[in-house]
C-alpha atoms as a PDB file:
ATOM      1  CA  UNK A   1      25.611   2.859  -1.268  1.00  0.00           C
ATOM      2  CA  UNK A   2      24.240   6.221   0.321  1.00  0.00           C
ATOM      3  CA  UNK A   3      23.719   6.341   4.188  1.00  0.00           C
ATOM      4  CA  UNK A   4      20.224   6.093   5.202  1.00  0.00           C
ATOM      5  CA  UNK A   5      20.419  10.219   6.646  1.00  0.00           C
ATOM      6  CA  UNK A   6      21.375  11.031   2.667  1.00  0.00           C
ATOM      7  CA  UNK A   7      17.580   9.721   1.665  1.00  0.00           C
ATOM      8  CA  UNK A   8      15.274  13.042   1.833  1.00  0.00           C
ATOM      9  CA  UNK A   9      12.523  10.379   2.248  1.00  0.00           C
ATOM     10  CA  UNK A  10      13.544   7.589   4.206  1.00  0.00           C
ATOM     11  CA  UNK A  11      11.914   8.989   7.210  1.00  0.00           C
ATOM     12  CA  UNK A  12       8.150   7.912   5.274  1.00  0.00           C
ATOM     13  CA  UNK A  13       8.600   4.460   5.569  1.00  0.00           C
ATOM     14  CA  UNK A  14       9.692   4.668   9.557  1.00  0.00           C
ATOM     15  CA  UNK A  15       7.779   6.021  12.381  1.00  0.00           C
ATOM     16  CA  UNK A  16       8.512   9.658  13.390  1.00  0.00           C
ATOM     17  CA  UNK A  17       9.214  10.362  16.946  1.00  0.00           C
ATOM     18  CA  UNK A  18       6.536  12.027  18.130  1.00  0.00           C
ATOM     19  CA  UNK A  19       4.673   9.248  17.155  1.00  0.00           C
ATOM     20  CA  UNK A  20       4.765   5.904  19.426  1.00  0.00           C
ATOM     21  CA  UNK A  21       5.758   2.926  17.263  1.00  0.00           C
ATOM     22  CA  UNK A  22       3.633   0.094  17.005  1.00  0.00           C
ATOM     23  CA  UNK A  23       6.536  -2.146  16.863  1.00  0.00           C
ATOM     24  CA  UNK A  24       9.044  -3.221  19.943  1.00  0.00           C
ATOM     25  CA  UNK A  25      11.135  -5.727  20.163  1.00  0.00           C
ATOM     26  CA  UNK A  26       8.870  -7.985  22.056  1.00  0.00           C
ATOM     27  CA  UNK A  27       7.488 -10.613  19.815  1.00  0.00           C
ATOM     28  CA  UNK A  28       3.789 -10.047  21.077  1.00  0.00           C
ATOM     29  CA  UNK A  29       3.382  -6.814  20.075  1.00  0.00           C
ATOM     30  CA  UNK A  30       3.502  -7.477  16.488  1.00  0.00           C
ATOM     31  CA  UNK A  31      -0.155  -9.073  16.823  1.00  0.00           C
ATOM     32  CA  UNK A  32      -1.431  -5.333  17.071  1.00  0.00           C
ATOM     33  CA  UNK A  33      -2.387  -5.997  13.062  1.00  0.00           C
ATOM     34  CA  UNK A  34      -5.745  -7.920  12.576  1.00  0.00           C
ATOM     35  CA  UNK A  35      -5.948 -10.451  10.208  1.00  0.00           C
ATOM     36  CA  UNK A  36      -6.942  -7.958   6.932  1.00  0.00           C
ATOM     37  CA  UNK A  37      -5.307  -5.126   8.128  1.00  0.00           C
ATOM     38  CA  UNK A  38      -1.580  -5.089   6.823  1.00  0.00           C
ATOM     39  CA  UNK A  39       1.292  -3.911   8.531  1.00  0.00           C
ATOM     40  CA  UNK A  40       2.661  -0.357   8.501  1.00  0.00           C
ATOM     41  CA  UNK A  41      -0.406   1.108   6.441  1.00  0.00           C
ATOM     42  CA  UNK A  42       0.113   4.750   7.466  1.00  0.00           C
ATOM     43  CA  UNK A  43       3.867   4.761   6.530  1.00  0.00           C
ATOM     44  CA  UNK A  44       3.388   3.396   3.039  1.00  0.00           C
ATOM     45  CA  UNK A  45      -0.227   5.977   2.679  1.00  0.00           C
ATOM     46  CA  UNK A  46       2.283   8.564   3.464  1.00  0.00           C
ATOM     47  CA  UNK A  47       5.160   7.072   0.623  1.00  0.00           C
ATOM     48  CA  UNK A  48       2.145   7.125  -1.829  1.00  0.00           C
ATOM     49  CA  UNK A  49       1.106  10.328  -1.280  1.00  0.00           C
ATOM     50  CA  UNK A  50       4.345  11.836  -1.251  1.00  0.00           C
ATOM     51  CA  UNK A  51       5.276  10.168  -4.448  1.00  0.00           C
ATOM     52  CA  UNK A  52       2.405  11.772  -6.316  1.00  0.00           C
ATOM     53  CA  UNK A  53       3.662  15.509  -5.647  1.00  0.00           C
ATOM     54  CA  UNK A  54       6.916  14.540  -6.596  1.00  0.00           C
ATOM     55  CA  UNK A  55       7.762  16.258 -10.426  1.00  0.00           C
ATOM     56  CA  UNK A  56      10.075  15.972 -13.074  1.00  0.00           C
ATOM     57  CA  UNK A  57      13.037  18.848 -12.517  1.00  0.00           C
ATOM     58  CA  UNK A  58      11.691  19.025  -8.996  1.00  0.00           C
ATOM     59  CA  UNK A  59      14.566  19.697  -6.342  1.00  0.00           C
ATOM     60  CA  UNK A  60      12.398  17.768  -3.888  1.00  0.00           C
ATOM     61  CA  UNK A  61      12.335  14.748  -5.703  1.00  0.00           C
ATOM     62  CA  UNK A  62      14.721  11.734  -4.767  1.00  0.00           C
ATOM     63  CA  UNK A  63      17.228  10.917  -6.976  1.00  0.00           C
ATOM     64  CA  UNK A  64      16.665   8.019  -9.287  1.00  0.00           C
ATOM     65  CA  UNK A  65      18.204   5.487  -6.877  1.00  0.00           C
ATOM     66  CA  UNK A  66      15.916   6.299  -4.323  1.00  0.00           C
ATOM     67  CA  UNK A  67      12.424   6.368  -6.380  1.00  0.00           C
ATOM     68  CA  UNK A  68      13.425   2.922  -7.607  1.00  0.00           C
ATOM     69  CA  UNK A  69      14.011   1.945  -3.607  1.00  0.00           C
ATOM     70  CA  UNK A  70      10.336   3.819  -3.342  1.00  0.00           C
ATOM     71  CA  UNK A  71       8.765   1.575  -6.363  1.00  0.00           C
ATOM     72  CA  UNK A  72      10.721  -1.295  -5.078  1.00  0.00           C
ATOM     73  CA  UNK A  73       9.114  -0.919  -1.743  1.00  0.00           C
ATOM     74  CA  UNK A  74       5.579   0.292  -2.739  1.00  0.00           C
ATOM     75  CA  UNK A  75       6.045  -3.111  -5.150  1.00  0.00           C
ATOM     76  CA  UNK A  76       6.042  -5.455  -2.539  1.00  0.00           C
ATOM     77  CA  UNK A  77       3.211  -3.282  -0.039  1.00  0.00           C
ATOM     78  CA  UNK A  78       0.517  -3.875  -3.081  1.00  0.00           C
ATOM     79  CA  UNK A  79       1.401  -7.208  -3.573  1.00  0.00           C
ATOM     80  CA  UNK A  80       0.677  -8.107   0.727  1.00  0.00           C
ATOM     81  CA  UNK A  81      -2.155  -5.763  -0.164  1.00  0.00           C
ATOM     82  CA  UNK A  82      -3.215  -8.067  -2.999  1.00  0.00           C
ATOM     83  CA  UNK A  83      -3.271 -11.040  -0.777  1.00  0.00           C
ATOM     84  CA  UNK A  84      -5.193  -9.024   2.142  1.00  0.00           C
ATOM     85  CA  UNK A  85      -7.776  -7.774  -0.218  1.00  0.00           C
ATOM     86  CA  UNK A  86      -8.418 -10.910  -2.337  1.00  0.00           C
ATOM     87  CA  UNK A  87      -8.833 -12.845   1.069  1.00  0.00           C
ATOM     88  CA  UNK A  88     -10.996  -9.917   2.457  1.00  0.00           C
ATOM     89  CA  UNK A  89     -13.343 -10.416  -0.777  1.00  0.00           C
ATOM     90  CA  UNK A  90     -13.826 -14.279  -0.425  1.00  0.00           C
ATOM     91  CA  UNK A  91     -15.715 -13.475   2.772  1.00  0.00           C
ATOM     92  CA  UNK A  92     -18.534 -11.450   0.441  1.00  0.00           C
ATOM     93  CA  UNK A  93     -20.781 -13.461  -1.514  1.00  0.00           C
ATOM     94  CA  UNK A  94     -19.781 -13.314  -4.836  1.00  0.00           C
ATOM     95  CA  UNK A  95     -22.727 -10.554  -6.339  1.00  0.00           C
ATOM     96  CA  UNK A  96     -21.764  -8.410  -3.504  1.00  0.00           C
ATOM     97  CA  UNK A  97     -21.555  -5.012  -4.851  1.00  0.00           C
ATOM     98  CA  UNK A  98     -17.777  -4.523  -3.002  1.00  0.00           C
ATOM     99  CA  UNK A  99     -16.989  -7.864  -4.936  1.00  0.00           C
ATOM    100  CA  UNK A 100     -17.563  -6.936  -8.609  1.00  0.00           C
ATOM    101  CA  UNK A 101     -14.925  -3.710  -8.012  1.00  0.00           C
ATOM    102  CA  UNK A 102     -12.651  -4.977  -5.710  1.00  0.00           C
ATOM    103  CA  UNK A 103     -12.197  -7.837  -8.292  1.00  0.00           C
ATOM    104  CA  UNK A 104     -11.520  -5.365 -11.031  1.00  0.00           C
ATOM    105  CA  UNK A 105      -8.991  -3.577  -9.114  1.00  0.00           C
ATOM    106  CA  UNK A 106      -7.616  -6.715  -7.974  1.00  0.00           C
ATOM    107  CA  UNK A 107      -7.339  -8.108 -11.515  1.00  0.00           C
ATOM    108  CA  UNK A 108      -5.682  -4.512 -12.703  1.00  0.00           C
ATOM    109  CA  UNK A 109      -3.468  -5.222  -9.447  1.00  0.00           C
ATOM    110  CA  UNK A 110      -2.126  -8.139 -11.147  1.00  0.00           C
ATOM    111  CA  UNK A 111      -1.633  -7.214 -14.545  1.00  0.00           C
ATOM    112  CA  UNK A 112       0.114  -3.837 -13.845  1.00  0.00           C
ATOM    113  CA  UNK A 113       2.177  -5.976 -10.818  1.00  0.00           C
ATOM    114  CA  UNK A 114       3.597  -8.784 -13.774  1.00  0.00           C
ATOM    115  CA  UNK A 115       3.884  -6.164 -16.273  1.00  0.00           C
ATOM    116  CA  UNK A 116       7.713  -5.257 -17.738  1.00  0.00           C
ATOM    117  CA  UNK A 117       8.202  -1.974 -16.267  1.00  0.00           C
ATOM    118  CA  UNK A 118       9.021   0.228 -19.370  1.00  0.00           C
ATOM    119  CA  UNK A 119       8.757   3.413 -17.516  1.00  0.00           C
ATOM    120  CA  UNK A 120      11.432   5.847 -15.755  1.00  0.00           C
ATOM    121  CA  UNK A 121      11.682   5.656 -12.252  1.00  0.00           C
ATOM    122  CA  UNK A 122       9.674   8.485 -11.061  1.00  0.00           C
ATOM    123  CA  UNK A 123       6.599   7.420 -13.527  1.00  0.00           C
ATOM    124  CA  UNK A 124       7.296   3.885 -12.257  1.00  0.00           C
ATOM    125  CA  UNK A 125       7.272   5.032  -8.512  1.00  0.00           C
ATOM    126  CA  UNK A 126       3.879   6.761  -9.131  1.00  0.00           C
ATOM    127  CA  UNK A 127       2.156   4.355 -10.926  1.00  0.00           C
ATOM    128  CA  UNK A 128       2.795   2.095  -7.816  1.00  0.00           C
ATOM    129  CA  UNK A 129       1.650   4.894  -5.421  1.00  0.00           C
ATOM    130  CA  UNK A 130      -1.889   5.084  -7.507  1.00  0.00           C
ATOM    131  CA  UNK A 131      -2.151   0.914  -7.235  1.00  0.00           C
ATOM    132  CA  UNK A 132      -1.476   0.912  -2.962  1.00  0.00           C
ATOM    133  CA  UNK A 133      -4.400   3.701  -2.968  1.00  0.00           C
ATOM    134  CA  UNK A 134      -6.783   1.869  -5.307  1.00  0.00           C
ATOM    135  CA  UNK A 135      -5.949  -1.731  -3.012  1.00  0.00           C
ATOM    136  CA  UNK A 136      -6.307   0.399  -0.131  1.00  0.00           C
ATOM    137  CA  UNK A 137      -9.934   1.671  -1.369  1.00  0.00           C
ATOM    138  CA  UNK A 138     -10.930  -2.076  -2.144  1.00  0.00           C
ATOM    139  CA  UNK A 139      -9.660  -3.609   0.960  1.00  0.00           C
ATOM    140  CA  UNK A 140     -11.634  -0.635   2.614  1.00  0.00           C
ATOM    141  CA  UNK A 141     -14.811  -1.118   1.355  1.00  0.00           C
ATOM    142  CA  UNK A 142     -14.923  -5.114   1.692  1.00  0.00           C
ATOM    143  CA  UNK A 143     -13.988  -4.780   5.095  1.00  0.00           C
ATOM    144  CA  UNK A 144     -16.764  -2.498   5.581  1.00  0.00           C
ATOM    145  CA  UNK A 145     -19.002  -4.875   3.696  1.00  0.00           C
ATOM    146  CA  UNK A 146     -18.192  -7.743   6.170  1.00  0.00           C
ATOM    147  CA  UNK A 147     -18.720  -5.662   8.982  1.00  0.00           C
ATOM    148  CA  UNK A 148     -21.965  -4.389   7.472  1.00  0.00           C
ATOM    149  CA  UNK A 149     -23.222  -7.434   6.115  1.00  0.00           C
ATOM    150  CA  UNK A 150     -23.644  -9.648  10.232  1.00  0.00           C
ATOM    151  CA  UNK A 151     -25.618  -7.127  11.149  1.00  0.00           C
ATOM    152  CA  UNK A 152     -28.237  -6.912   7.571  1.00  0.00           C
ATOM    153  CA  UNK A 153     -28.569 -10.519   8.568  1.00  0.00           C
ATOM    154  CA  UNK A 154     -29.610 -10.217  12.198  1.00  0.00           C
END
């Protein structure tokens, strides 16, 4: 097993140091999150993006071990995204515009989350990184439609 310094991207998933982290090691500061948001969104934005530059050949792109550590952890991100976005959509009614695609990209969610993966690892890791932006979109745009639709009611 490679040290965590030998990973050319480990440092995506943790917060930098100029940045202040969100996290300490006092229990109450992990309620900074609401409800729908999920936890350490701008590291794992940052993974996906990443991931999508990375090419074939490319010196800059992690060694096989790593991009399956990547898909591994992107993986489990969409599937807490899943649950964050589905619940996020129950709060719509159901002809509610942010309903119909959010349910399409939740049902793709699924299928391409319970699929056999068939792919090499650096396909694999992308595919993942396109799925947390698409779940990222949806949750997006039902949370804007529940914070849209108290006041169209008022």
């Amino acid at each position: 097993m490679h040290e965590r310094a030998n990973c050319a991207t480990h440092h995506l998933l943790e917060p930098s140091e100029s940045e202040p982290s969100r996290y300490t090691s006092d229990h109450a500061s992990r309620t900074l999150c609401t409800e729908n948001t999920p936890p350490g969104r701008p590291q794992y934005e940052a993974l996906a993006k990443a991931a999508l530059t990375w090419k074939r050949g490319d010196v800059t792109t992690p060694p096989p071990a790593d991009l399956a550590q990547h898909a591994l952890q992107l993986t489990g991100y969409a599937r807490l995204l899943l649950r964050h976005t589905t619940a996020a959509l129950h709060s719509l009614p159901p002809g509610h515009e942010a309903v119909t695609l959010g349910t399409l990209t939740c049902q793709e969610a699924i299928r391409q989350l319970n699929a056999a993966r068939r792919r090499d690892a650096l396909t694999h890791t992308q595919a993942r990184a396109r799925l947390v932006q698409a779940l990222h979109t949806a949750l997006d745009r039902a949370e804007q439609a529940t914070e849209a639709s108290p006041a169209a009611e008022r």
